[in-house]
N, C-alpha and C. Protein backbone atom coordinates (compact mmCIF):
# COMPACT_ATOMS: atom_id res chain seq x y z
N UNK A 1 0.81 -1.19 0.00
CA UNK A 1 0.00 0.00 0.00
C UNK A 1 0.87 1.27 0.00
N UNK A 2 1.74 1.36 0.86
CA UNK A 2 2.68 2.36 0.81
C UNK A 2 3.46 2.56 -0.34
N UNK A 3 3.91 1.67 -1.18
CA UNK A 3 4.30 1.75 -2.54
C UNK A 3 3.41 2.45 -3.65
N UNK A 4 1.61 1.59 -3.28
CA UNK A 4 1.30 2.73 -4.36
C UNK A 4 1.11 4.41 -4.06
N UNK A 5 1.21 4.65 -2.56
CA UNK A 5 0.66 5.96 -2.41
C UNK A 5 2.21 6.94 -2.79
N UNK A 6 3.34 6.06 -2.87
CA UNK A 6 4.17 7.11 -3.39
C UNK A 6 4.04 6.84 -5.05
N UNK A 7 3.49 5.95 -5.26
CA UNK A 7 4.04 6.10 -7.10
C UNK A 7 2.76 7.24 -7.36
N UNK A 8 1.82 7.19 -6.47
CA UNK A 8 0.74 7.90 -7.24
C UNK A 8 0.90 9.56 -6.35
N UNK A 9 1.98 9.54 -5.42
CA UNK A 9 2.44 10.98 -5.01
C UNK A 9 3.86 11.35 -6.22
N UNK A 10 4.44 10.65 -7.02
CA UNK A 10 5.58 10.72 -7.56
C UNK A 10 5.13 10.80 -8.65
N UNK A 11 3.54 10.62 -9.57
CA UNK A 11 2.94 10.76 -10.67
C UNK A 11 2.61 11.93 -10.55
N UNK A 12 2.01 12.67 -9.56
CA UNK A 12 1.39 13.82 -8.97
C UNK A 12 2.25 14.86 -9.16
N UNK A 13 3.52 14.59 -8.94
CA UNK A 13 4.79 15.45 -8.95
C UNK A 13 4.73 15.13 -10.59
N UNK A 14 5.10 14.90 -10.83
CA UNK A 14 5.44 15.23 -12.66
C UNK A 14 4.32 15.43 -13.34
N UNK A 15 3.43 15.24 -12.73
CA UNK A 15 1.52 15.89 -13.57
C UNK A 15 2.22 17.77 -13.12
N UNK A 16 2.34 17.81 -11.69
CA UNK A 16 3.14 19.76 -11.80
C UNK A 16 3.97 19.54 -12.83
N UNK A 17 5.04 18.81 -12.52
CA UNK A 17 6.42 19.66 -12.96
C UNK A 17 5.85 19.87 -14.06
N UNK A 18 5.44 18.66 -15.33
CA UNK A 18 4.94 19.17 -16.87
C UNK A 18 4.16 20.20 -16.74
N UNK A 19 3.22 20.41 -16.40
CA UNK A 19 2.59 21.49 -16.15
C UNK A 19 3.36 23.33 -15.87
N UNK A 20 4.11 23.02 -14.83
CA UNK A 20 4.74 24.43 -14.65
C UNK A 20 5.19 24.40 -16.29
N UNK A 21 6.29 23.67 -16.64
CA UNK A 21 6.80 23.12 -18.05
C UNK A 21 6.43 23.83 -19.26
N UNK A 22 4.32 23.58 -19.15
CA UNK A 22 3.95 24.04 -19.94
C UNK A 22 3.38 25.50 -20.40
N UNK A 23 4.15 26.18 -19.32
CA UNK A 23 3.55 28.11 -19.41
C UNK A 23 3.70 28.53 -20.68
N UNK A 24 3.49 29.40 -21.07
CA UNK A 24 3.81 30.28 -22.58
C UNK A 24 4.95 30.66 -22.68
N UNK A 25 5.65 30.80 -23.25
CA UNK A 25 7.17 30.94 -23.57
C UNK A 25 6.82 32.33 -24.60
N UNK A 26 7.25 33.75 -24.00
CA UNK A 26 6.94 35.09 -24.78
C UNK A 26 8.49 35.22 -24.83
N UNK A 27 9.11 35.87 -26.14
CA UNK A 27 10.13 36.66 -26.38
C UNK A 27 9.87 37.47 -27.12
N UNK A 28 10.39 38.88 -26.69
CA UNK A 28 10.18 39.67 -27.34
C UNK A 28 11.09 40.28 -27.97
N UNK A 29 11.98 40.65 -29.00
CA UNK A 29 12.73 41.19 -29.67
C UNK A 29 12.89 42.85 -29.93
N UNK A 30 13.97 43.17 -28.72
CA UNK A 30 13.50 45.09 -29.08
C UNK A 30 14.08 45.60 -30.27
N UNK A 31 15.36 44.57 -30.82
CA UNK A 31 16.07 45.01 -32.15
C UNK A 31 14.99 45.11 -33.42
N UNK A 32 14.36 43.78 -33.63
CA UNK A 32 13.74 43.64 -34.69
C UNK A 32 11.92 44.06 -34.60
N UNK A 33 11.47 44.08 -33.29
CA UNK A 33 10.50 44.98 -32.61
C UNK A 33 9.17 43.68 -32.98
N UNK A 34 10.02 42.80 -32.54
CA UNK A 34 8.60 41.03 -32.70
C UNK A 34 8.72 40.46 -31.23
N UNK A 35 7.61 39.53 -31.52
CA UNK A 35 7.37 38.74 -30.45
C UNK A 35 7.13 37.68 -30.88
N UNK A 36 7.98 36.81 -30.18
CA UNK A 36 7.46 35.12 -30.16
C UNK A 36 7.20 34.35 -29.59
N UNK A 37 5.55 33.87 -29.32
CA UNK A 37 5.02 33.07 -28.57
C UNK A 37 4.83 31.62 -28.77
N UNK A 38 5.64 30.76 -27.86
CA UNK A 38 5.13 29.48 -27.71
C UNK A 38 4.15 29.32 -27.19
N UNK A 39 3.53 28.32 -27.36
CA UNK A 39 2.53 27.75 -26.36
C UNK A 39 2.14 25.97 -26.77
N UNK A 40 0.70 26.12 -25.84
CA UNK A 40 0.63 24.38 -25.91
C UNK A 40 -0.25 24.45 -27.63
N UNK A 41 -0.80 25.48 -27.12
CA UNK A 41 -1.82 25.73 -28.38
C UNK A 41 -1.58 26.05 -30.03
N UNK A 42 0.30 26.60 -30.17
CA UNK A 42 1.17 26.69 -30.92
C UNK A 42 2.05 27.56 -30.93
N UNK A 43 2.30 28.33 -31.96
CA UNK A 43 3.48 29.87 -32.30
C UNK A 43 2.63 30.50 -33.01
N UNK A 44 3.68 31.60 -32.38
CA UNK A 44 2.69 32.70 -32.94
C UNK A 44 3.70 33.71 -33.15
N UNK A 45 3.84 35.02 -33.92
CA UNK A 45 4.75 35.72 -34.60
C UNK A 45 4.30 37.06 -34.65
N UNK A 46 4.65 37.89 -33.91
CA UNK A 46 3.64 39.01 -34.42
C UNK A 46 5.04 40.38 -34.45
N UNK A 47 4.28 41.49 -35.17
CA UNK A 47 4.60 42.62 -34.81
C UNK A 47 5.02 43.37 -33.03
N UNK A 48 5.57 44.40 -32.64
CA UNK A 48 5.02 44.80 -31.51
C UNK A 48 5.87 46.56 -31.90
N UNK A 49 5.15 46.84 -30.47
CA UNK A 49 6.23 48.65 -30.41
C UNK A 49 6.39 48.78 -29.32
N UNK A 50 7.74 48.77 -28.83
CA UNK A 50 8.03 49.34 -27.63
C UNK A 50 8.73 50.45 -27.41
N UNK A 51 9.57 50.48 -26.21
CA UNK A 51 9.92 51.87 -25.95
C UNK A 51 10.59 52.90 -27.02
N UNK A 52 10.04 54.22 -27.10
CA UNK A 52 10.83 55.03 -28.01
C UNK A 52 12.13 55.63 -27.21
N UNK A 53 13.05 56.50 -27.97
CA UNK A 53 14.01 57.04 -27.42
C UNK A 53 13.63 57.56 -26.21
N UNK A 54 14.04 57.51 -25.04
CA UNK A 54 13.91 58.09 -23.67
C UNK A 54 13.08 57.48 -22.89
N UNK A 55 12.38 56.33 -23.63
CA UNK A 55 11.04 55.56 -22.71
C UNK A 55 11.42 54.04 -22.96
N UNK A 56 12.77 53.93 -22.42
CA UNK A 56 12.90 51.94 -22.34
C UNK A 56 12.19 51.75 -22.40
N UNK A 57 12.03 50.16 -22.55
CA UNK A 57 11.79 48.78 -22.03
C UNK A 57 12.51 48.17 -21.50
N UNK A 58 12.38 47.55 -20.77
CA UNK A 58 13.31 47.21 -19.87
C UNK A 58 13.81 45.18 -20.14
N UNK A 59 14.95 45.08 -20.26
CA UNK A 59 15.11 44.26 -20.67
C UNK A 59 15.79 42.64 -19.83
N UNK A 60 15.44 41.29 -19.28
CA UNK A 60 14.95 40.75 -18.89
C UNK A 60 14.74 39.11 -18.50
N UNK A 61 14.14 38.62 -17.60
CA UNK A 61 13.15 37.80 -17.86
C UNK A 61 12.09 37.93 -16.40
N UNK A 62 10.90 37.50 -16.72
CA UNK A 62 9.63 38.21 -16.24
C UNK A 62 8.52 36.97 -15.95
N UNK A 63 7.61 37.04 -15.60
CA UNK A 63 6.95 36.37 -15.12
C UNK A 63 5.45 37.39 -15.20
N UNK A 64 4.18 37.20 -15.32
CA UNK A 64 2.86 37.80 -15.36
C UNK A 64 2.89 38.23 -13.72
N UNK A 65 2.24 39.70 -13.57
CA UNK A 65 2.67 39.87 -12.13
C UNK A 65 0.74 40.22 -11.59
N UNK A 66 0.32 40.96 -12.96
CA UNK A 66 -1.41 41.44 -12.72
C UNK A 66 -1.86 41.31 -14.49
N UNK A 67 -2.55 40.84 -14.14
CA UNK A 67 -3.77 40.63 -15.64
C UNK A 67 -4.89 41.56 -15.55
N UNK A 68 -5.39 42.24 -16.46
CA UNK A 68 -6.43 42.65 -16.45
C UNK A 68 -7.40 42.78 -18.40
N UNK A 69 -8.47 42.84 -18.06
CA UNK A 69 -9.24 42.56 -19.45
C UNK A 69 -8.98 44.29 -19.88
N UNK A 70 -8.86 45.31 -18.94
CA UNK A 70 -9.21 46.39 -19.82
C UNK A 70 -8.27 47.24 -18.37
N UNK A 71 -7.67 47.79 -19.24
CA UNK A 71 -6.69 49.08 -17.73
C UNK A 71 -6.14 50.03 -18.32
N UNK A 72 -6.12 51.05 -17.76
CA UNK A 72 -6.16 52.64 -18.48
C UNK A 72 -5.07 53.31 -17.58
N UNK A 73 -3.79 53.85 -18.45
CA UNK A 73 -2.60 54.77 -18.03
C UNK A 73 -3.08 55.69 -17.08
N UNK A 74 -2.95 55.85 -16.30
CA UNK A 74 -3.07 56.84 -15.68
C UNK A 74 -1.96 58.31 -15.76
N UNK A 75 -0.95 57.59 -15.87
CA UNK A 75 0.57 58.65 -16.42
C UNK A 75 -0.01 59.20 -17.64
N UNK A 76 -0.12 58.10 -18.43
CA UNK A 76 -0.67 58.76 -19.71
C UNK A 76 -2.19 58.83 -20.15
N UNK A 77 -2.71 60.12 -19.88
CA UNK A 77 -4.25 60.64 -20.28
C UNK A 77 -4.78 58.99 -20.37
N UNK A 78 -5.35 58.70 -19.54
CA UNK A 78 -5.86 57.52 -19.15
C UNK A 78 -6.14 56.58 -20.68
N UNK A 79 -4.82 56.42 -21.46
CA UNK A 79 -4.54 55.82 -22.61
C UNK A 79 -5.29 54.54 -21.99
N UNK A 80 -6.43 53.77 -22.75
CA UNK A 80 -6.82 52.26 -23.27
C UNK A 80 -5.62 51.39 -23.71
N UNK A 81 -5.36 50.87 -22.32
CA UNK A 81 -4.57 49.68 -22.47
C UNK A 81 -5.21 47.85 -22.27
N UNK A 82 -6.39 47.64 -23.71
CA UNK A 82 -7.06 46.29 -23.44
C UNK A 82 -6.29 44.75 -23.36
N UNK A 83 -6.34 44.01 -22.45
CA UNK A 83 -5.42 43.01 -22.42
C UNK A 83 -4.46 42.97 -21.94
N UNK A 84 -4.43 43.98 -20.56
CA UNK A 84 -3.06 44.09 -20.18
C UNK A 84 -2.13 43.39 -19.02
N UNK A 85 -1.29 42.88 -19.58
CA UNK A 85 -0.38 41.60 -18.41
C UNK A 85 0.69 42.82 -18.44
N UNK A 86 0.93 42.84 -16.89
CA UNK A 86 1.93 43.69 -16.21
C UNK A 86 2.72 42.81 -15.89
N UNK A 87 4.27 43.04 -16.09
CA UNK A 87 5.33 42.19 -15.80
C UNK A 87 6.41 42.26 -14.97
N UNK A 88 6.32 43.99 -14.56
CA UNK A 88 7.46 44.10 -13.57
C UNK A 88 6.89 45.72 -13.71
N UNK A 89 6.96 46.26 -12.52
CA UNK A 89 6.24 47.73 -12.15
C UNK A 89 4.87 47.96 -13.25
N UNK A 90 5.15 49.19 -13.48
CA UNK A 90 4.06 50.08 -14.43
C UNK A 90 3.79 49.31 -15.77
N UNK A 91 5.49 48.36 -16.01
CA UNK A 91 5.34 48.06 -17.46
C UNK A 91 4.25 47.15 -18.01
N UNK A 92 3.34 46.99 -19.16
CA UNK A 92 2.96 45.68 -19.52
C UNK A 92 3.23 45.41 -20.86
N UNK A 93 2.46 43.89 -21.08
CA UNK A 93 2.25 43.94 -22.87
C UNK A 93 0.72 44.35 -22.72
N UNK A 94 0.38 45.08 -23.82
CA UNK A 94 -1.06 45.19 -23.84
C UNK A 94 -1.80 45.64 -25.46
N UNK A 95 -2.92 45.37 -25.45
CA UNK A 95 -3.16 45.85 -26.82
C UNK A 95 -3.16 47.37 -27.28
N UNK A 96 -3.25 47.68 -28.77
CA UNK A 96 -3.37 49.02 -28.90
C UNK A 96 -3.78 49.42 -30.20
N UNK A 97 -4.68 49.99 -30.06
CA UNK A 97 -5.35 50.88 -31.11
C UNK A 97 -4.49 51.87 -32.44
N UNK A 98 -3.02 51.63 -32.21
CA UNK A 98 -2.13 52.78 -33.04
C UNK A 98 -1.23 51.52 -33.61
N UNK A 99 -2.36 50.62 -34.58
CA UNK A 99 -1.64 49.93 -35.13
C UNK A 99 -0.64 49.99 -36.59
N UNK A 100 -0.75 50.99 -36.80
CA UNK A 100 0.07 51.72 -37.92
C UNK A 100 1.93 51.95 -37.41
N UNK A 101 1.34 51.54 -35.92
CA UNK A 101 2.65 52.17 -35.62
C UNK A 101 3.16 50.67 -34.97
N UNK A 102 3.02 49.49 -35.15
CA UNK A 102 3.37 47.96 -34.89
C UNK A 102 4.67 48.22 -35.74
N UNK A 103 6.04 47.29 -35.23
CA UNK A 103 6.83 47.13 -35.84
C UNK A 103 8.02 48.15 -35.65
N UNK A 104 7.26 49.20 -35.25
CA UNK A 104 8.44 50.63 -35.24
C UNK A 104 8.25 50.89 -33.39
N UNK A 105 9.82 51.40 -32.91
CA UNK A 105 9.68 52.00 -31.33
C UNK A 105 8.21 53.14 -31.56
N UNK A 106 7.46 52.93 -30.32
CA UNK A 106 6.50 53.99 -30.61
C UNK A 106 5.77 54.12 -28.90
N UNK A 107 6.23 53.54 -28.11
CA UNK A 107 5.56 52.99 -26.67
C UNK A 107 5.98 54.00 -25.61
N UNK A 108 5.65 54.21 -24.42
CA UNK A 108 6.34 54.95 -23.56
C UNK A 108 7.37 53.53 -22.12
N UNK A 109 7.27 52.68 -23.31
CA UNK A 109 7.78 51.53 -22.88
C UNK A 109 7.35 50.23 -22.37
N UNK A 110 5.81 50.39 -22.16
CA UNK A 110 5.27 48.86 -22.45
C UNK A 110 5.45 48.19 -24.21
N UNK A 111 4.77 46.90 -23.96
CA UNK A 111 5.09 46.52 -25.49
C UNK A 111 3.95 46.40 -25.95
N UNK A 112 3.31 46.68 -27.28
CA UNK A 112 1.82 47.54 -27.52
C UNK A 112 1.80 45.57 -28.84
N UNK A 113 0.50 45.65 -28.82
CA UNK A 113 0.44 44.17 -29.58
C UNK A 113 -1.09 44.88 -30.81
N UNK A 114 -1.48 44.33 -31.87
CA UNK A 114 -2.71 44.62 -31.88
C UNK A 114 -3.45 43.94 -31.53
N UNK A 115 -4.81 44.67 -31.38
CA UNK A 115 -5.85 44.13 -30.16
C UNK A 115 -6.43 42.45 -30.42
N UNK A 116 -6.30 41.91 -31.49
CA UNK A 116 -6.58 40.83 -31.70
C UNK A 116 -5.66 39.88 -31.29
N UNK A 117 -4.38 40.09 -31.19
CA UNK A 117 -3.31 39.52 -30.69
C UNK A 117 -3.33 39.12 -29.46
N UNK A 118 -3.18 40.50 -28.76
CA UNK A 118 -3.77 41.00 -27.83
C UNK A 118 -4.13 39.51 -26.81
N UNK A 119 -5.77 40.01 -27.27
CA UNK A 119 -6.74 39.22 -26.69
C UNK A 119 -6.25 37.41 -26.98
N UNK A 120 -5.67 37.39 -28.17
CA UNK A 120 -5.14 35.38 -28.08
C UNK A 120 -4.33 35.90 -26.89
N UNK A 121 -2.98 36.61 -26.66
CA UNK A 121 -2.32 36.36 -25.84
C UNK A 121 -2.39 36.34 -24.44
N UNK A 122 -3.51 37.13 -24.07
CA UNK A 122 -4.07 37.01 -22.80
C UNK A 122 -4.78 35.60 -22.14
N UNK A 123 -5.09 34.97 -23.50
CA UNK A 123 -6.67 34.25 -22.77
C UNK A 123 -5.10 32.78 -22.57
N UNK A 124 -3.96 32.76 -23.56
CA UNK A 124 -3.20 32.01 -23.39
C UNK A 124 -2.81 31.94 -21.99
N UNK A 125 -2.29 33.00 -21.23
CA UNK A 125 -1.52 33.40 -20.52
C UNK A 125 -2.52 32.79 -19.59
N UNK A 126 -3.64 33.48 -19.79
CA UNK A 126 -4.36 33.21 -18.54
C UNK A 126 -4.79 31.43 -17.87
N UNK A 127 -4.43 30.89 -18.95
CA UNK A 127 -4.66 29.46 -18.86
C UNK A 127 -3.65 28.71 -18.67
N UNK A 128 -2.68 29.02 -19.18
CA UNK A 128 -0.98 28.05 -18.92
C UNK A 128 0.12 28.92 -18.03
N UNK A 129 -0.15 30.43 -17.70
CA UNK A 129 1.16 31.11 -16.96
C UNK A 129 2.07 31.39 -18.07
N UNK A 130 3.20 31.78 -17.64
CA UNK A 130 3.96 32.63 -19.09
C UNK A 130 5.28 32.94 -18.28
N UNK A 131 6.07 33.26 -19.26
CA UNK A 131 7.65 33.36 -19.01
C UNK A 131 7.98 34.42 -20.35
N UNK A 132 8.21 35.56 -19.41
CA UNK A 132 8.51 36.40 -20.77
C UNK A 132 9.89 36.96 -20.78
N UNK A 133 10.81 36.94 -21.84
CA UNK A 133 11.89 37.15 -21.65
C UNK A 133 12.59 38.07 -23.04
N UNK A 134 12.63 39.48 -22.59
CA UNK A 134 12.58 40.59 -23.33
C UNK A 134 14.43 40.94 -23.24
N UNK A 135 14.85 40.66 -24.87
CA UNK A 135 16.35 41.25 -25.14
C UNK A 135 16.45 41.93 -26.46
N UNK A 136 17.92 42.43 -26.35
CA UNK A 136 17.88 43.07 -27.97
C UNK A 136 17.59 44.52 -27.60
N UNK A 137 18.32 45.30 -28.78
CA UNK A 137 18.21 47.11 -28.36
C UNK A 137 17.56 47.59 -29.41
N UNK A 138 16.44 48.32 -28.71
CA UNK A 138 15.56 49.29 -29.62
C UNK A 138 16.04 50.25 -30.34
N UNK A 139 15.35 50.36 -31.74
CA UNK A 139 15.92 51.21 -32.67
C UNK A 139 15.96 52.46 -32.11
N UNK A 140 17.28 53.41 -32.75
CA UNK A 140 17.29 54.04 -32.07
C UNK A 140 18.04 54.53 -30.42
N UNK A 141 17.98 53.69 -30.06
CA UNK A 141 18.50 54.16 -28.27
C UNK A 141 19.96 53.87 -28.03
N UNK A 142 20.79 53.72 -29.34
CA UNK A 142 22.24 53.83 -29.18
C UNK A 142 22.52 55.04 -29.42
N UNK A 143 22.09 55.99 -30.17
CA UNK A 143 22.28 57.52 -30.23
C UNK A 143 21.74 58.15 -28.37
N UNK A 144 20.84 57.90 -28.19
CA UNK A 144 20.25 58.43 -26.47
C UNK A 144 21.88 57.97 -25.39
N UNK A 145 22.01 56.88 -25.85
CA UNK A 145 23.20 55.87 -24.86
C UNK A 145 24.45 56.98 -25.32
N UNK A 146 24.65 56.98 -26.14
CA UNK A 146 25.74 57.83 -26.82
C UNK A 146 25.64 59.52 -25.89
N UNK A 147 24.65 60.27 -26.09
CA UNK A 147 24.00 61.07 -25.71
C UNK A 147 24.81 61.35 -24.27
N UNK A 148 23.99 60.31 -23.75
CA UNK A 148 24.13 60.61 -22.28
C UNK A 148 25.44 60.09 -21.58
N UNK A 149 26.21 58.98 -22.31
CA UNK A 149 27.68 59.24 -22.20
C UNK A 149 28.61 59.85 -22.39
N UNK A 150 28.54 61.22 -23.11
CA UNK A 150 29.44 61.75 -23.77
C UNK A 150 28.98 63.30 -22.83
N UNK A 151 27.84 63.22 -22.23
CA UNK A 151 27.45 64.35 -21.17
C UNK A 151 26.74 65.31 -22.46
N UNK A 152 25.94 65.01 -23.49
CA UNK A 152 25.83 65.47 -24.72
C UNK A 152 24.62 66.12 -24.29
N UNK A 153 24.29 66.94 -23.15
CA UNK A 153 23.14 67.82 -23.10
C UNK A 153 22.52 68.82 -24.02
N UNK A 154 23.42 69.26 -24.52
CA UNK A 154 22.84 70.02 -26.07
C UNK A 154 22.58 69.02 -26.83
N UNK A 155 23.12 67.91 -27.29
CA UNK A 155 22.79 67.38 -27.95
C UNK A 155 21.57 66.48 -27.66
N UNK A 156 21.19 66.28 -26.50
CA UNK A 156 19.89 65.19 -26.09
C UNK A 156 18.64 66.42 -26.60
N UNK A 157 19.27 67.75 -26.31
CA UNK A 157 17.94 68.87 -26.18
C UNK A 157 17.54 68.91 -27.67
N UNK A 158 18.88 69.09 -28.74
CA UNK A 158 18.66 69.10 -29.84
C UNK A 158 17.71 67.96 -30.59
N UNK A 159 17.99 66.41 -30.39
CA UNK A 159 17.35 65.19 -30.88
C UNK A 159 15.93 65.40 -30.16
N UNK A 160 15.32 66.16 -28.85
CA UNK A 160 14.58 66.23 -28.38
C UNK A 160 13.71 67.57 -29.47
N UNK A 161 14.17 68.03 -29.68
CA UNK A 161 13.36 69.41 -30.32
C UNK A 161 13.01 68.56 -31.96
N UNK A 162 14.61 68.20 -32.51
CA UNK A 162 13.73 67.29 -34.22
C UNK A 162 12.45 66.60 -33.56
N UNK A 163 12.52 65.99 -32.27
CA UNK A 163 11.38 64.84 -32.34
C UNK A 163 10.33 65.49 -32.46
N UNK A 164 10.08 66.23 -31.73
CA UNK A 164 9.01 67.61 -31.25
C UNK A 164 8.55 67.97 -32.89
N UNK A 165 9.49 68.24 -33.39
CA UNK A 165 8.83 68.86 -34.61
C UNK A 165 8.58 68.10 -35.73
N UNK A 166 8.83 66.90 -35.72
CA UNK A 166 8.50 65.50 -36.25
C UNK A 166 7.04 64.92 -36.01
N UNK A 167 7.20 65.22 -34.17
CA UNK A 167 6.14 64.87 -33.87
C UNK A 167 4.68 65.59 -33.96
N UNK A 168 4.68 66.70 -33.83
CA UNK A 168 3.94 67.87 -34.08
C UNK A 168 3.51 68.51 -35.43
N UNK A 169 4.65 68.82 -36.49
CA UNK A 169 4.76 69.47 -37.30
C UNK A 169 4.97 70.86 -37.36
N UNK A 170 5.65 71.50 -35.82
CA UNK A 170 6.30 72.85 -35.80
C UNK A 170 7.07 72.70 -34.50
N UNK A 171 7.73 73.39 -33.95
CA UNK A 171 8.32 73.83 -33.01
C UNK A 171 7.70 74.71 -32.24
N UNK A 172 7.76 74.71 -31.05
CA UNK A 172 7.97 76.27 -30.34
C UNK A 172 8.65 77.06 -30.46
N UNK A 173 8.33 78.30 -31.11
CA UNK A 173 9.15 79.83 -31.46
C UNK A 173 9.76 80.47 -30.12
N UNK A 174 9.50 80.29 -29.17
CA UNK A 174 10.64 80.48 -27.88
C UNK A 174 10.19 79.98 -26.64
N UNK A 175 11.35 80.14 -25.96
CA UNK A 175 11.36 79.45 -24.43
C UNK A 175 10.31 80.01 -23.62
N UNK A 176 10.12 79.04 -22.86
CA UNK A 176 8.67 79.78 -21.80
C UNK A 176 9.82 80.38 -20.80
N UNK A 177 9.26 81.31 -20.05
CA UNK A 177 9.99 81.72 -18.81
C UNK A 177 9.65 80.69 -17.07
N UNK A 178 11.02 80.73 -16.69
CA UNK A 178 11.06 79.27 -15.44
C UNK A 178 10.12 79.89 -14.60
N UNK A 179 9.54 79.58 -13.92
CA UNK A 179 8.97 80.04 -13.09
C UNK A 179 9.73 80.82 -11.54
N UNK A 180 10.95 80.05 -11.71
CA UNK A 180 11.68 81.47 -10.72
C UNK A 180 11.61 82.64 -11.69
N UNK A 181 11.66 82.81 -12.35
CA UNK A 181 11.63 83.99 -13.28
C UNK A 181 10.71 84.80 -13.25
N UNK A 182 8.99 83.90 -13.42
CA UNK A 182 8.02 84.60 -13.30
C UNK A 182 7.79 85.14 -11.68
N UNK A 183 8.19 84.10 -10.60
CA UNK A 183 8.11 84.94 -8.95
C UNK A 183 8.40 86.06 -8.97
N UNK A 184 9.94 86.25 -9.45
CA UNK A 184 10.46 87.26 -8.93
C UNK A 184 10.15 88.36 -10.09
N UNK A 185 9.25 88.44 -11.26
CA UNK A 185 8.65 89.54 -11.82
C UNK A 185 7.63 88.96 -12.78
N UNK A 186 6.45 88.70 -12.29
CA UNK A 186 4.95 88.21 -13.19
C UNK A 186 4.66 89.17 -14.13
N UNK A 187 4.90 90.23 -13.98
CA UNK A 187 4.45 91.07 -15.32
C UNK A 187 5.38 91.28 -15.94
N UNK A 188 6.65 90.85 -16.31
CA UNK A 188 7.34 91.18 -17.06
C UNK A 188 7.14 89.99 -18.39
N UNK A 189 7.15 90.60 -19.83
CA UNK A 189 6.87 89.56 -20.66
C UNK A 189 7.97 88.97 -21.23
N UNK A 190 7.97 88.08 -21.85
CA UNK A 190 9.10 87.85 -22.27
C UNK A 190 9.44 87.75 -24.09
């Protein structure tokens, strides 16, 4: 009797271990800006966008820390983030509506999926657990690295103003005044 209650405690143990075994296997690629998901259910290949210049991603291996069907930035103007698995602080993968912009850095550093993706990759996650393991350097962030090694403060301000006007389609025509400036004389204009 004691023999079978360990073979069937020693079956029990490898019904887990395969199991832990079988979580989702996520990599995400910040060079080439993809993701590749194993699972029990298959592979999967997709696009993604993560951090732009000045907004890592942070790079890794991770574990699902909070799931949610629908969660909204609060940092950022309560941006629609549907499908979102948080992996370590603020960051997650989550879906996103600015799918034009899949493939290229475009994130404030989560990794943005489209929403159909999205939603497979959640309902995966949510059923087998996941192992996500994020390497590789985003386009782009060897000039920032450069930048900030070389003490290149004009130069971060400068790549900061093209973006601005890239991003926008003008610049600001001059500096606002600091606000020690305005204390010590509010009516003066500038």
């Amino acid at each position: 009797m004691r023999f079978v209650s360990m073979l069937l405690a020693a079956a029990a143990y490898l019904g887990l271990a395969a199991a832990a075994q079988a979580a989702v296997q996520i990599h995400i690629d910040l060079t080439s800006q993809t993701m590749h998901v194993a699972s029990a259910e298959g592979d999967y290949d997709w696009p993604v966008s993560t951090g732009r210049p000045g907004h890592r991603t942070p790079t890794g291996v991770y574990r699902p820390q909070r799931m949610y069907p629908i969660a909204f930035s609060r940092k950022y103007d309560n941006a629609p983030m549907p499908h979102a698995i948080f992996f370590t602080g603020g960051y997650a993968i989550h879906g996103t509506y600015s799918t034009s912009m899949l493939g290229q850095v475009a994130s404030h550093g989560c990794i943005r999926l489209a929403p159909e993706n999205a939603s497979t990759l959640f309902d995966l996650v949510k059923h087998e657990g996941a192992r996500i393991e994020i390497s590789g350097r985003a386009p782009g962030s060897d000039a920032v690295v450069a930048e900030r090694h070389h003490g290149g403060h004009r130069l971060a301000l400068a790549w900061r103003k093209r973006y601005r006007e890239e991003a926008l389609g003008y610049a600001p025509h001059r500096r606002h005044r600091s606000l020690r400036d305005w204390a010590n004389n509010p009516l003066e204009s500038q």
